[in-house]
C-alpha atoms as a PDB file:
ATOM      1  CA  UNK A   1     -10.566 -10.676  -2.873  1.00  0.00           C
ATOM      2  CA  UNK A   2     -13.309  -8.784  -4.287  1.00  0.00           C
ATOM      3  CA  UNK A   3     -16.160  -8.812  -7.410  1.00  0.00           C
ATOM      4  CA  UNK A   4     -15.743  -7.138 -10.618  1.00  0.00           C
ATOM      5  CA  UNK A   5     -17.941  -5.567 -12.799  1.00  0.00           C
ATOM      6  CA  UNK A   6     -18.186  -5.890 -16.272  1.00  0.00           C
ATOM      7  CA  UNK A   7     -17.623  -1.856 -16.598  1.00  0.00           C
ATOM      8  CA  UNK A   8     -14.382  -1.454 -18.596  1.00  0.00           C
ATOM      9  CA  UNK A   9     -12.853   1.812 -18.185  1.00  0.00           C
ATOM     10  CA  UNK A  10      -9.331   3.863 -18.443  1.00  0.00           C
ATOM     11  CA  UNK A  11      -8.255   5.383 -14.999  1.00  0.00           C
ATOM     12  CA  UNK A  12      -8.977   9.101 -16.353  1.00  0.00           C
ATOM     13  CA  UNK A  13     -12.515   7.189 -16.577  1.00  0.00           C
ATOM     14  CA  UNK A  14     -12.372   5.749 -13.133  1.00  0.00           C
ATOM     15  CA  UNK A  15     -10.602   8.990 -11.286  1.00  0.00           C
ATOM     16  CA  UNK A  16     -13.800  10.954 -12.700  1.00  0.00           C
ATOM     17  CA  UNK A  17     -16.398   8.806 -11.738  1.00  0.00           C
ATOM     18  CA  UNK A  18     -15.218   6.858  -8.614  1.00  0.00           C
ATOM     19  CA  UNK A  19     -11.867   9.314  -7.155  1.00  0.00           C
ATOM     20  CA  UNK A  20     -14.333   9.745  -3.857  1.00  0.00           C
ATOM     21  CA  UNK A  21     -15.346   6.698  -3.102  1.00  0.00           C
ATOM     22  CA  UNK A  22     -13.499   3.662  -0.302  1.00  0.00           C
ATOM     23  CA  UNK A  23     -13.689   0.358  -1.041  1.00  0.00           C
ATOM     24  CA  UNK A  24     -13.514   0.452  -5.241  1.00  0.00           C
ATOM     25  CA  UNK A  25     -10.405  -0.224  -7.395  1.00  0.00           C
ATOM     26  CA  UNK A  26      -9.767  -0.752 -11.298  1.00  0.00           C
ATOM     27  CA  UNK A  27      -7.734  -3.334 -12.372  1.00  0.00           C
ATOM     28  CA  UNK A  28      -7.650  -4.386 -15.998  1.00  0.00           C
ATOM     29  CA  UNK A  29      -9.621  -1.875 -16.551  1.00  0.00           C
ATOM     30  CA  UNK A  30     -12.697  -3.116 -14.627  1.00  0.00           C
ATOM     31  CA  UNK A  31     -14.108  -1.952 -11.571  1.00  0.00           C
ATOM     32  CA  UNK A  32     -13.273  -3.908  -8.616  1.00  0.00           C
ATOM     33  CA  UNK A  33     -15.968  -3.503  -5.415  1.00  0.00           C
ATOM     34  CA  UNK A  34     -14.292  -4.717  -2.446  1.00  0.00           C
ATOM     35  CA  UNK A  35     -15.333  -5.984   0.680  1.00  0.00           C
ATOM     36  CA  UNK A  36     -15.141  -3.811   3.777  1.00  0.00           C
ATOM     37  CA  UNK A  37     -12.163  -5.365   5.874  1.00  0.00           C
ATOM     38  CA  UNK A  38     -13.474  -5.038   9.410  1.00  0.00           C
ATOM     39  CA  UNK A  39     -11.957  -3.980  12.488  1.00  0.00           C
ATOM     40  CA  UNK A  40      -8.913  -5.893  12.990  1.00  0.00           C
ATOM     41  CA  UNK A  41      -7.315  -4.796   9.246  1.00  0.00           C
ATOM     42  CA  UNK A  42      -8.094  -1.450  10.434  1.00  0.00           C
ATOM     43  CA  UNK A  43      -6.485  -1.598  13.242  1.00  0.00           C
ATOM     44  CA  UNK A  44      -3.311  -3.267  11.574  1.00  0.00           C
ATOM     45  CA  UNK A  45      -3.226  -0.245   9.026  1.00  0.00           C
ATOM     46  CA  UNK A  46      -3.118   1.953  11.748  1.00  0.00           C
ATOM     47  CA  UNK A  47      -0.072   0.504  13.720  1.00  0.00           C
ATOM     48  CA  UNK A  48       1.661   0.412  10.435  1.00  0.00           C
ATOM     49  CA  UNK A  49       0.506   4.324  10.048  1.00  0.00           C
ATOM     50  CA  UNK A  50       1.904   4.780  13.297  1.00  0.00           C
ATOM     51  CA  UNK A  51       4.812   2.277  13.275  1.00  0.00           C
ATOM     52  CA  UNK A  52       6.842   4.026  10.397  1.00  0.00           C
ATOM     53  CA  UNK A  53       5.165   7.944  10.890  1.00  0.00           C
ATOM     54  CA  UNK A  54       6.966   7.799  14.563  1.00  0.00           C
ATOM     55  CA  UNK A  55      10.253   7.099  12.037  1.00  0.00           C
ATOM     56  CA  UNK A  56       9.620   9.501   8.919  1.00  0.00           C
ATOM     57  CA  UNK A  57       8.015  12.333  10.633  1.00  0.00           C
ATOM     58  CA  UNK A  58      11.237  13.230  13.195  1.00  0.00           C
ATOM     59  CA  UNK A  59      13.491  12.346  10.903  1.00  0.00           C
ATOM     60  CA  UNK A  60      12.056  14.281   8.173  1.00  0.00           C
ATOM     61  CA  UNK A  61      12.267  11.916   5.633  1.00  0.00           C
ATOM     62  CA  UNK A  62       8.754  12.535   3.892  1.00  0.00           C
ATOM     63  CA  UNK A  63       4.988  12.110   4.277  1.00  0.00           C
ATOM     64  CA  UNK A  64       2.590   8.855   5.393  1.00  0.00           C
ATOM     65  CA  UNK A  65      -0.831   8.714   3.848  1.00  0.00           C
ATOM     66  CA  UNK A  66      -3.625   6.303   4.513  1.00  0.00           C
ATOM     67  CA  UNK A  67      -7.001   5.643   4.200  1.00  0.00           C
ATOM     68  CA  UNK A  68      -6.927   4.011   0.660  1.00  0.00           C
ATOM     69  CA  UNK A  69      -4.417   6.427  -0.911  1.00  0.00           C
ATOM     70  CA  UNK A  70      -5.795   6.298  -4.860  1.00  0.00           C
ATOM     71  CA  UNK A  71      -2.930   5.428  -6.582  1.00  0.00           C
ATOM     72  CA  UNK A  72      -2.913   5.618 -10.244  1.00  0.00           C
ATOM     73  CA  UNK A  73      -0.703   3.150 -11.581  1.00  0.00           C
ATOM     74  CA  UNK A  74      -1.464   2.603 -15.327  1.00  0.00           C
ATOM     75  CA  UNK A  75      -4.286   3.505 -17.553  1.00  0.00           C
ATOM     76  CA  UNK A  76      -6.287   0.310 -16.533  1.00  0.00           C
ATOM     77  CA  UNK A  77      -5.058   0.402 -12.903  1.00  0.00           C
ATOM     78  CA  UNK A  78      -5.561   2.585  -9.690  1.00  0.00           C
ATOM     79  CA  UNK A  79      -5.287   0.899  -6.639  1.00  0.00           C
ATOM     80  CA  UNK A  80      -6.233   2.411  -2.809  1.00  0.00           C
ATOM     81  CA  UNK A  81      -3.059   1.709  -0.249  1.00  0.00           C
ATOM     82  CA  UNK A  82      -3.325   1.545   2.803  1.00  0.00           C
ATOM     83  CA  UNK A  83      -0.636   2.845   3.646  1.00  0.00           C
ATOM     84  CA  UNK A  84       2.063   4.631   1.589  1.00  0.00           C
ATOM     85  CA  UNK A  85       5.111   6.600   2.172  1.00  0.00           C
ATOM     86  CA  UNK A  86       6.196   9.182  -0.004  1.00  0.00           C
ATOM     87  CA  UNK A  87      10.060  10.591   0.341  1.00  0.00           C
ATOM     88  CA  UNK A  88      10.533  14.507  -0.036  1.00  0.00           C
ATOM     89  CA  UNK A  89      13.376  13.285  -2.710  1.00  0.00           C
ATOM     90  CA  UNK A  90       9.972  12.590  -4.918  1.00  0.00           C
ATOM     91  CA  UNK A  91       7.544  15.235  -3.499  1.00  0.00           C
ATOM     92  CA  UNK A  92       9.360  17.919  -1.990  1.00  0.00           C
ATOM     93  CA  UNK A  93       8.219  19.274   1.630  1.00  0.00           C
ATOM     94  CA  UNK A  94       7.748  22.476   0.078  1.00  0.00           C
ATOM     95  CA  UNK A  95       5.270  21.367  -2.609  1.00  0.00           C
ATOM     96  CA  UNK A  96       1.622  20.542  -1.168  1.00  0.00           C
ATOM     97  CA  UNK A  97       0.206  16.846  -1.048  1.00  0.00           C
ATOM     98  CA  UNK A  98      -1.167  16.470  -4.342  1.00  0.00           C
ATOM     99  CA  UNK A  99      -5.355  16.617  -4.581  1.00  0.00           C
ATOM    100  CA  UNK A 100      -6.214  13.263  -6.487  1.00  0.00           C
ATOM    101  CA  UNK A 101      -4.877  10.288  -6.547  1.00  0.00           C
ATOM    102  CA  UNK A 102      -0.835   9.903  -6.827  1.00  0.00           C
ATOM    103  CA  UNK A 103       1.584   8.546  -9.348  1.00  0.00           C
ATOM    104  CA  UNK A 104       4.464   6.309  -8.938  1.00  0.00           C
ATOM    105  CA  UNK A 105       7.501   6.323  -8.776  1.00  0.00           C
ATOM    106  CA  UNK A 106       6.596   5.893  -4.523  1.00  0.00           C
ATOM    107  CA  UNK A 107       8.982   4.209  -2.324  1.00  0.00           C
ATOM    108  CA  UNK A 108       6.658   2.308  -0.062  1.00  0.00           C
ATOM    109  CA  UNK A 109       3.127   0.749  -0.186  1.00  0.00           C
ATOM    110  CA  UNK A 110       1.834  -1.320   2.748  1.00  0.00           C
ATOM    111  CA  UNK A 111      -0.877  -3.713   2.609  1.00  0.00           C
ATOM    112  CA  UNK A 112      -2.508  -5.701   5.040  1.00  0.00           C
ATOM    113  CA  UNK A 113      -4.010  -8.983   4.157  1.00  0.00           C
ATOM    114  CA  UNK A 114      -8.593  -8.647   4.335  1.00  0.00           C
ATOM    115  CA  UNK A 115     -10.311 -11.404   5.532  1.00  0.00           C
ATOM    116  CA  UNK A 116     -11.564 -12.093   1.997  1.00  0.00           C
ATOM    117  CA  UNK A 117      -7.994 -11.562   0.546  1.00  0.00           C
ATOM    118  CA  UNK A 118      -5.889 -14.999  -0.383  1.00  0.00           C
ATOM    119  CA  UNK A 119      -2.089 -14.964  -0.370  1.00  0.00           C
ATOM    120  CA  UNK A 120      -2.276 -15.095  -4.214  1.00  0.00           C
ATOM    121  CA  UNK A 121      -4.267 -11.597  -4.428  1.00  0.00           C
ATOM    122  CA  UNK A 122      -1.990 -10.124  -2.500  1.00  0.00           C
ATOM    123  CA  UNK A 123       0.969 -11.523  -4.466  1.00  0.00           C
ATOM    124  CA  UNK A 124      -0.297 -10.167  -7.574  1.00  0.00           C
ATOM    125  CA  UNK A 125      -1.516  -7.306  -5.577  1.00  0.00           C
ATOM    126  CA  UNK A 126       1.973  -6.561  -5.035  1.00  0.00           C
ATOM    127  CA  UNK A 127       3.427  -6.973  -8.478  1.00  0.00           C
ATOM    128  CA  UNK A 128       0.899  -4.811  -9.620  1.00  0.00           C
ATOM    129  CA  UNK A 129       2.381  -1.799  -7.364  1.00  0.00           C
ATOM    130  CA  UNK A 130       6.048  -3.038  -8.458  1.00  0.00           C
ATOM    131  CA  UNK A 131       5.409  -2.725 -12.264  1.00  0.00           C
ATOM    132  CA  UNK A 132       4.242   1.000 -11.867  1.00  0.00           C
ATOM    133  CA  UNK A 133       7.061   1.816 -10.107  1.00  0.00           C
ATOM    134  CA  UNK A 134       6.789   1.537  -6.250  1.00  0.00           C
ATOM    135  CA  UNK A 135      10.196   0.386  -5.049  1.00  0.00           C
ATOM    136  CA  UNK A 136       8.983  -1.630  -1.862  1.00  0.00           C
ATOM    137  CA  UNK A 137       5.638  -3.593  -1.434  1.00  0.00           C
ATOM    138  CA  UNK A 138       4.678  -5.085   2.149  1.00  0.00           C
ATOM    139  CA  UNK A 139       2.438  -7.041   2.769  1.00  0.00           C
ATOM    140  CA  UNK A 140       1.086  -7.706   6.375  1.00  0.00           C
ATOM    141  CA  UNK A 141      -0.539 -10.728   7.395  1.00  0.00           C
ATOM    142  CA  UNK A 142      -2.880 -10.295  10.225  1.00  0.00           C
ATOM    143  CA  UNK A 143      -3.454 -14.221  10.194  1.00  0.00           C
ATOM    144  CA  UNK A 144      -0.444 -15.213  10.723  1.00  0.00           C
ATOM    145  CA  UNK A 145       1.316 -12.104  12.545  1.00  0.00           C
ATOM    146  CA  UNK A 146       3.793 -12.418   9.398  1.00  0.00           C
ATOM    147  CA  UNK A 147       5.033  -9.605   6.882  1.00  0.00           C
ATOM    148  CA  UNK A 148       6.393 -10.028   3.240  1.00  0.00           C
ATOM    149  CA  UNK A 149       8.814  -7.552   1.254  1.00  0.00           C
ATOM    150  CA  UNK A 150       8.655  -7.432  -2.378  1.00  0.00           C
ATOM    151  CA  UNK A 151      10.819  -5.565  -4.791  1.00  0.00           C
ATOM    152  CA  UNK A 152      11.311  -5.382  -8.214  1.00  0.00           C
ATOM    153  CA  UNK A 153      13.035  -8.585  -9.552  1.00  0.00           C
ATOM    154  CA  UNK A 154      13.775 -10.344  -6.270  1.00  0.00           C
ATOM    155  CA  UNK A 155      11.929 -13.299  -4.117  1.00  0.00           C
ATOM    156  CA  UNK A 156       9.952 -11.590  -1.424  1.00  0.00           C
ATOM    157  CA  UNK A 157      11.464 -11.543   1.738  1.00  0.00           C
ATOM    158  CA  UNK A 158       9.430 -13.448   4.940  1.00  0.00           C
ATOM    159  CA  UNK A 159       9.184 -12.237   8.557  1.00  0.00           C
ATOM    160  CA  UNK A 160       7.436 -13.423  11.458  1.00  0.00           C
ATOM    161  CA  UNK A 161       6.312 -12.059  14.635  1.00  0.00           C
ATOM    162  CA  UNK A 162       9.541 -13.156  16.077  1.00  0.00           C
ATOM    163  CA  UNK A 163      11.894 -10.952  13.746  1.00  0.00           C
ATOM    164  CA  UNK A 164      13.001  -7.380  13.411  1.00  0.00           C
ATOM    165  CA  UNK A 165      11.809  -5.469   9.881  1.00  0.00           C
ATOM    166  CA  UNK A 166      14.118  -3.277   8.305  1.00  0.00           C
ATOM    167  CA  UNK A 167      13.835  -1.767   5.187  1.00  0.00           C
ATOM    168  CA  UNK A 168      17.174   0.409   5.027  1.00  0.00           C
ATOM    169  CA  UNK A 169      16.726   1.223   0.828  1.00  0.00           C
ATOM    170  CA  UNK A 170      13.539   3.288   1.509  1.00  0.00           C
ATOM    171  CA  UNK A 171      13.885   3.990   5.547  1.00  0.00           C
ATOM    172  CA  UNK A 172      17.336   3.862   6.495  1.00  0.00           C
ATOM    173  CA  UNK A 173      17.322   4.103  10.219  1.00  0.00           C
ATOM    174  CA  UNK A 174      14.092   1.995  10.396  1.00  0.00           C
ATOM    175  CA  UNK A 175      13.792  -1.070  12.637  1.00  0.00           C
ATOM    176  CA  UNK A 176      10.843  -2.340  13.854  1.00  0.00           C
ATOM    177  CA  UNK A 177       9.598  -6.316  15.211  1.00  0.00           C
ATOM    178  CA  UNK A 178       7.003  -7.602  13.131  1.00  0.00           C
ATOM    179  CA  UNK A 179       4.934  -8.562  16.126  1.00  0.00           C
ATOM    180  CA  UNK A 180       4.517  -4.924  16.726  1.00  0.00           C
ATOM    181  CA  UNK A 181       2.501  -4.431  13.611  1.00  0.00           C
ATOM    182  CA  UNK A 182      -0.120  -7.131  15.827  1.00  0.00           C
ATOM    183  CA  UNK A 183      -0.488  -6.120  18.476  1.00  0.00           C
END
């Protein structure tokens, strides 16, 4: 997944120093340098941008960020999602979109699967986001056209290119077929 450094840090540490920067994450308290992911992820993280802003934005249900959205999640971890949806139950439209990085409780964090990512990383990737509080993890799997739901203290759920995603306790109303997210 990526190379760590033997920098140990707290996230106050790590906001100050790296809260600009793409492609750098703490976990454990170490700095993580990661791979750039190429065109294809990109492209994935942008259907997914697109996929659920065409739901949330009419429907006013709250705001899609991108571009490795700094998320604090403990004080030895701050992760950048690629995509994450934020309901105006946690950050009201009225308030502005914070400056730094953000702080769980979030609803949903999608991400998609780097060429130099194994299933494992993105497993614990996704417990990670679960223990600080994001309510829904998913995964996409530009390998194998396939998507994975986590939540807290349940199996993750598998679909493939041939099924419909729904994820009615954070985007009720939202449908989608996996293969969209491909192609």
């Amino acid at each position: 997944m990526s190379t760590a450094t033997q920098t140990r840090m707290t996230a106050d540490e790590f906001i100050r120093a790296h809260g600009d920067e793409s492609g750098v994450e703490l976990a454990n308290g170490e700095i993580r340098r990661i791979p750039m992911p190429g065109s294809e992820h990109g492209e994935v993280c942008f259907r997914a941008a697109l996929i659920l802003g065409n739901h949330v934005v009419p429907n006013r249900l709250g705001r899609i960020m991108t571009n490795d959205t700094f998320i604090r999640m403990s004080e030895t971890h701050c992760f950048g999602a690629d995509v994450c949806f934020v309901s105006y139950e946690t950050l009201p439209a009225d308030r502005p979109t914070p400056k730094g990085p953000l702080a769980p409780p979030l609803e949903l964090v999608v991400e998609v699967r780097s060429p130099s990512d194994s299933v494992a990383d993105m497993t614990d990737k996704a417990t990670q986001y679960l223990r600080a509080g994001v309510r829904v993890v998913l995964v996409l799997d530009p390998n194998t056209d396939s998507a994975a739901l986590f939540r807290p203290d349940e199996l993750p759920q598998r679909f493939h290119n041939g099924d419909v995603l729904t994820i009615p306790d954070v985007l009720p109303g939202f449908s989608a077929p996996v293969a969209k997210f491909f192609e």
